[in-house]
PDB file of N, CA and C in Angstrom:
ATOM      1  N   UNK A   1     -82.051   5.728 -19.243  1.00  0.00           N
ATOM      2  CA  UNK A   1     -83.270   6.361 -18.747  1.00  0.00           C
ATOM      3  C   UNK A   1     -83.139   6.567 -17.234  1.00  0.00           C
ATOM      4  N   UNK A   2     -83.774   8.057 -16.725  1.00  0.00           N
ATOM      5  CA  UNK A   2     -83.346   8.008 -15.392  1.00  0.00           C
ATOM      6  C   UNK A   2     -84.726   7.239 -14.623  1.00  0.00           C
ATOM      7  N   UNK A   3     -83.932   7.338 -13.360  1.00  0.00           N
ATOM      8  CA  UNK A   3     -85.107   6.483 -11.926  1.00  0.00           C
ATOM      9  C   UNK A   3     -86.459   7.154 -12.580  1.00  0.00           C
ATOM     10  N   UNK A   4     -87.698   6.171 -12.689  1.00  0.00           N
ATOM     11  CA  UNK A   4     -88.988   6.586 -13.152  1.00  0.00           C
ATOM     12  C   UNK A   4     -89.808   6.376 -11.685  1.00  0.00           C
ATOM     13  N   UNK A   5     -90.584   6.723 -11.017  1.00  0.00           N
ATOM     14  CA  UNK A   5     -91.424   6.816  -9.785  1.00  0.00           C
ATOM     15  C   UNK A   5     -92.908   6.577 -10.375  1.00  0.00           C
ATOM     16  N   UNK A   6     -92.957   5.345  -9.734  1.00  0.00           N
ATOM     17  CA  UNK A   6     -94.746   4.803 -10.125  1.00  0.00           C
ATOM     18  C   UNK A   6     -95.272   4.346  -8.761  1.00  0.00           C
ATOM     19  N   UNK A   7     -96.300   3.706  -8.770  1.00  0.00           N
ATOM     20  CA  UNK A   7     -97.016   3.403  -7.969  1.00  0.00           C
ATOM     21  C   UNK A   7     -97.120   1.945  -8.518  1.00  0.00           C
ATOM     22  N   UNK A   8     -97.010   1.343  -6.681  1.00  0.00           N
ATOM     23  CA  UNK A   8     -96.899  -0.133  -6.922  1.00  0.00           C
ATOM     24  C   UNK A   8     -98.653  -0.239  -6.278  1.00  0.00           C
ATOM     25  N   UNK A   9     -99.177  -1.455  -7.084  1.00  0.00           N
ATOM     26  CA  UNK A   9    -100.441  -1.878  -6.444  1.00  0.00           C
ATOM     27  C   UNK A   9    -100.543  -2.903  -5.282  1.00  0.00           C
ATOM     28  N   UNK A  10     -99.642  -3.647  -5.398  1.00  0.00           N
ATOM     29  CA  UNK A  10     -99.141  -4.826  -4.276  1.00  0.00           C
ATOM     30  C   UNK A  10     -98.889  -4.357  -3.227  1.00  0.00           C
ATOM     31  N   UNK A  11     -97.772  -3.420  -3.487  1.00  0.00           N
ATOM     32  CA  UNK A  11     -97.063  -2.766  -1.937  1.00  0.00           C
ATOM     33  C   UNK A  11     -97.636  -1.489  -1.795  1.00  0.00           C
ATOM     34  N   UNK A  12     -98.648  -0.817  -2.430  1.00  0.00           N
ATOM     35  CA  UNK A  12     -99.289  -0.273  -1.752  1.00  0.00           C
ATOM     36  C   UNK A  12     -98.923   1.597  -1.378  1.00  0.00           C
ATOM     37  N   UNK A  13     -97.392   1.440  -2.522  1.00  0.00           N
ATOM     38  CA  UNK A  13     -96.420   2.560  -2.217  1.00  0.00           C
ATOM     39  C   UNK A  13     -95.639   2.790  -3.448  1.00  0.00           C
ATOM     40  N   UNK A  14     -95.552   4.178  -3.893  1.00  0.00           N
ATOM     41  CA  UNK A  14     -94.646   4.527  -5.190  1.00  0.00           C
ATOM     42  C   UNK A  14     -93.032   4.489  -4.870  1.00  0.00           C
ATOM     43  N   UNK A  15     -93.163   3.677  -5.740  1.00  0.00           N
ATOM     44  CA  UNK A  15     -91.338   3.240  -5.946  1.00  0.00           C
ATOM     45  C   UNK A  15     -90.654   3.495  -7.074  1.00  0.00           C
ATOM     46  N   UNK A  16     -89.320   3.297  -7.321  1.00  0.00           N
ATOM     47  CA  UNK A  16     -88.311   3.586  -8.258  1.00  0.00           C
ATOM     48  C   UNK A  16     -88.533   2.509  -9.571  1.00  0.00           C
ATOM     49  N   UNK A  17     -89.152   2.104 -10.586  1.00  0.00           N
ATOM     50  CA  UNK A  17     -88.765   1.068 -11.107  1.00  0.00           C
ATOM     51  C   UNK A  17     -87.831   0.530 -11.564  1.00  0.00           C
ATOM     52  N   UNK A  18     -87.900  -0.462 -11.385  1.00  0.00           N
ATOM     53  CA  UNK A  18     -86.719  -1.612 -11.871  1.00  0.00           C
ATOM     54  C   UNK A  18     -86.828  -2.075 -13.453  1.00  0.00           C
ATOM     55  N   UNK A  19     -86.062  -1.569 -14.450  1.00  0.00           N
ATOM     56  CA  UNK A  19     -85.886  -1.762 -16.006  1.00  0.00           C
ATOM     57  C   UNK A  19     -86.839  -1.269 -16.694  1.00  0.00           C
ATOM     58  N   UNK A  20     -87.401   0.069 -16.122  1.00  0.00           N
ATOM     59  CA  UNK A  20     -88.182   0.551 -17.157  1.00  0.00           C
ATOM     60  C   UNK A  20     -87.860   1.058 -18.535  1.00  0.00           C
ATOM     61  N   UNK A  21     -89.091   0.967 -19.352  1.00  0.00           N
ATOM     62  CA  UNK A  21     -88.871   0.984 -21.077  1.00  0.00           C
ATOM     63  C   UNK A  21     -90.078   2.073 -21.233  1.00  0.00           C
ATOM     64  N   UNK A  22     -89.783   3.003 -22.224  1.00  0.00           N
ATOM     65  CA  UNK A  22     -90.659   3.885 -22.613  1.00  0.00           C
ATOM     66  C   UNK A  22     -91.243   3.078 -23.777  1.00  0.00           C
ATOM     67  N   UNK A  23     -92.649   3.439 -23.440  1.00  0.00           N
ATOM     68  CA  UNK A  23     -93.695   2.585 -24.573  1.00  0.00           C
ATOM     69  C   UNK A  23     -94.248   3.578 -25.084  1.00  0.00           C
ATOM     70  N   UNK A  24     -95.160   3.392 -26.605  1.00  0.00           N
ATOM     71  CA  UNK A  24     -96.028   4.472 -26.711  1.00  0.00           C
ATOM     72  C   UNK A  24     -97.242   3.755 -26.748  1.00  0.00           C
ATOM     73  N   UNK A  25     -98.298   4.427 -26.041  1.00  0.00           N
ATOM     74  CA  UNK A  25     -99.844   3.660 -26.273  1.00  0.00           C
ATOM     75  C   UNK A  25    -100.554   4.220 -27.765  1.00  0.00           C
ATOM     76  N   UNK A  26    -101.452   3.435 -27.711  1.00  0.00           N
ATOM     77  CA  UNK A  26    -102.517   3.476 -28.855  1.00  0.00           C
ATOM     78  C   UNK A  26    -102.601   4.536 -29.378  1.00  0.00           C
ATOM     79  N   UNK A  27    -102.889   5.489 -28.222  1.00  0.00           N
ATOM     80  CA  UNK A  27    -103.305   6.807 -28.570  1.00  0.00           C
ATOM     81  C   UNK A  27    -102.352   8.422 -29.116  1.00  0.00           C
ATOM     82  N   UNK A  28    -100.680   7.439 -28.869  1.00  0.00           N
ATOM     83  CA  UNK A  28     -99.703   7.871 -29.170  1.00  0.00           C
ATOM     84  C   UNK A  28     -98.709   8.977 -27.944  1.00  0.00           C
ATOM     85  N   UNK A  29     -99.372   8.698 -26.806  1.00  0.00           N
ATOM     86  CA  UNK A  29     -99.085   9.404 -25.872  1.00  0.00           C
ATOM     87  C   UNK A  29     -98.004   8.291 -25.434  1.00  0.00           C
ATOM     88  N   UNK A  30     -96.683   9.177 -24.782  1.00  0.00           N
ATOM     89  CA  UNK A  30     -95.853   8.583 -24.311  1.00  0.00           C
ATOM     90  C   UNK A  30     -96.055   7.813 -22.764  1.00  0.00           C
ATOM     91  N   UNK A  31     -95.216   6.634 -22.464  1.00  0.00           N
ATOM     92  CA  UNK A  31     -95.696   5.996 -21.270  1.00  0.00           C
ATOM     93  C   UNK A  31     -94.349   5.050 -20.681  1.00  0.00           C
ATOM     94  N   UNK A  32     -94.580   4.540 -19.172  1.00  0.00           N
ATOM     95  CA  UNK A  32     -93.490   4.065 -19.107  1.00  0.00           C
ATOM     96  C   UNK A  32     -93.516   2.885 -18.628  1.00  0.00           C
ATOM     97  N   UNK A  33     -92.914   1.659 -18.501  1.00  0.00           N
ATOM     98  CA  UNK A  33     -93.179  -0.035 -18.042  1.00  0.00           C
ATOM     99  C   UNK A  33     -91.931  -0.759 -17.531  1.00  0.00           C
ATOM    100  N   UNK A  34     -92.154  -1.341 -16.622  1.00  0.00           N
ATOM    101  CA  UNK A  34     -91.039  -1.534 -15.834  1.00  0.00           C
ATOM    102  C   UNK A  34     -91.813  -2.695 -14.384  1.00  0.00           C
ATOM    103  N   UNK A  35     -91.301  -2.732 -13.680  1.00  0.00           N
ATOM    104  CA  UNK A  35     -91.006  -3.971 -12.776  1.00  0.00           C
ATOM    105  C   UNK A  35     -90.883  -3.222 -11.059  1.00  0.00           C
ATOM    106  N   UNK A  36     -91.633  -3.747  -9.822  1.00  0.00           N
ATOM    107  CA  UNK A  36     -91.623  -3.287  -8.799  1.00  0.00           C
ATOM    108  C   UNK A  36     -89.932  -4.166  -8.362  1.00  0.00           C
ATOM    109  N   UNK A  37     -89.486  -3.031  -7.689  1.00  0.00           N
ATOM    110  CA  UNK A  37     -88.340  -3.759  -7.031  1.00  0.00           C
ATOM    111  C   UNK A  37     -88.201  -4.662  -5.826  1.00  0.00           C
ATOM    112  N   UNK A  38     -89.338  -4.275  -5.429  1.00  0.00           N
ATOM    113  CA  UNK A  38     -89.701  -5.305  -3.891  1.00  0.00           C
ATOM    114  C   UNK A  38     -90.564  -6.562  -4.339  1.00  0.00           C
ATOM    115  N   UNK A  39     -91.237  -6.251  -5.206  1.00  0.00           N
ATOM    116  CA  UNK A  39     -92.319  -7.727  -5.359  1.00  0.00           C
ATOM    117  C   UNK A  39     -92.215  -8.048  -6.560  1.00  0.00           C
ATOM    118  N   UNK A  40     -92.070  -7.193  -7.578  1.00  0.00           N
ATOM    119  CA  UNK A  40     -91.826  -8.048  -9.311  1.00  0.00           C
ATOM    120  C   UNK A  40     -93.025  -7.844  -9.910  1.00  0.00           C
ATOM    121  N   UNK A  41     -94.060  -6.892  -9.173  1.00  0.00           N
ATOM    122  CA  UNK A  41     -95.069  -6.789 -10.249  1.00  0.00           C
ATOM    123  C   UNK A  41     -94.770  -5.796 -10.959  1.00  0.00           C
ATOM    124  N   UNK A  42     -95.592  -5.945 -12.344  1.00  0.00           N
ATOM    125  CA  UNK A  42     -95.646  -4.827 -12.893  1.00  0.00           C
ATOM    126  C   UNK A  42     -95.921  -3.911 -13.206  1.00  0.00           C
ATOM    127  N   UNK A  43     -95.275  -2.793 -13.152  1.00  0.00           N
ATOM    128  CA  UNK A  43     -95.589  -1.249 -12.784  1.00  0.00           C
ATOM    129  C   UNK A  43     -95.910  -0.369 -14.285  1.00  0.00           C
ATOM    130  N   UNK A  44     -97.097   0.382 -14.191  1.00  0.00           N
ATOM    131  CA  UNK A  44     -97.194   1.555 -15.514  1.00  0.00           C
ATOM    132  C   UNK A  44     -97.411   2.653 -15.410  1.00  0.00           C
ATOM    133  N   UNK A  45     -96.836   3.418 -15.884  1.00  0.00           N
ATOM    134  CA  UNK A  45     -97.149   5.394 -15.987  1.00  0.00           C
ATOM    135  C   UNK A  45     -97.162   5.675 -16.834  1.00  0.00           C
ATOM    136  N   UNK A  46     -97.933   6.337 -17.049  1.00  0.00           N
ATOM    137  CA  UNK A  46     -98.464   7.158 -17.896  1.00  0.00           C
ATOM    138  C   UNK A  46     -97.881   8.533 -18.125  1.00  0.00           C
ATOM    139  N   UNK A  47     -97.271   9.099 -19.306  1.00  0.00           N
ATOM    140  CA  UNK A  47     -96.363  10.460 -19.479  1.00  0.00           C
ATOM    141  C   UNK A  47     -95.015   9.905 -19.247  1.00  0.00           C
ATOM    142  N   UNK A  48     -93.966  10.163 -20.118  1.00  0.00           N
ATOM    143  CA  UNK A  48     -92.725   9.849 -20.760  1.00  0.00           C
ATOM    144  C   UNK A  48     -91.786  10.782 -19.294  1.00  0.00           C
TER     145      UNK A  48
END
């Protein structure tokens, strides 16, 4: 999977995530989950 760009809430700034996994939500829309590279929280987007 290539570099995914989210928005970190901690740092305050969209970053590259670190081991993101495509999920699908409830509603069947594609999404993506993964890990901030500077602080370790965890990051979500929405659209594949």
């Amino acid at each position: 999977m290539a570099a995914v760009k989210a928005y970190c809430v901690k740092c305050k700034k969209k970053q590259d995530m670190k081991n993101p996994k495509e999920v699908t939500m409830k509603n069947g829309r594609k999404a993506s989950k993964g890990e901030c590279p500077d602080c370790g929280t965890k990051m979500f987007r929405i659209g594949g």
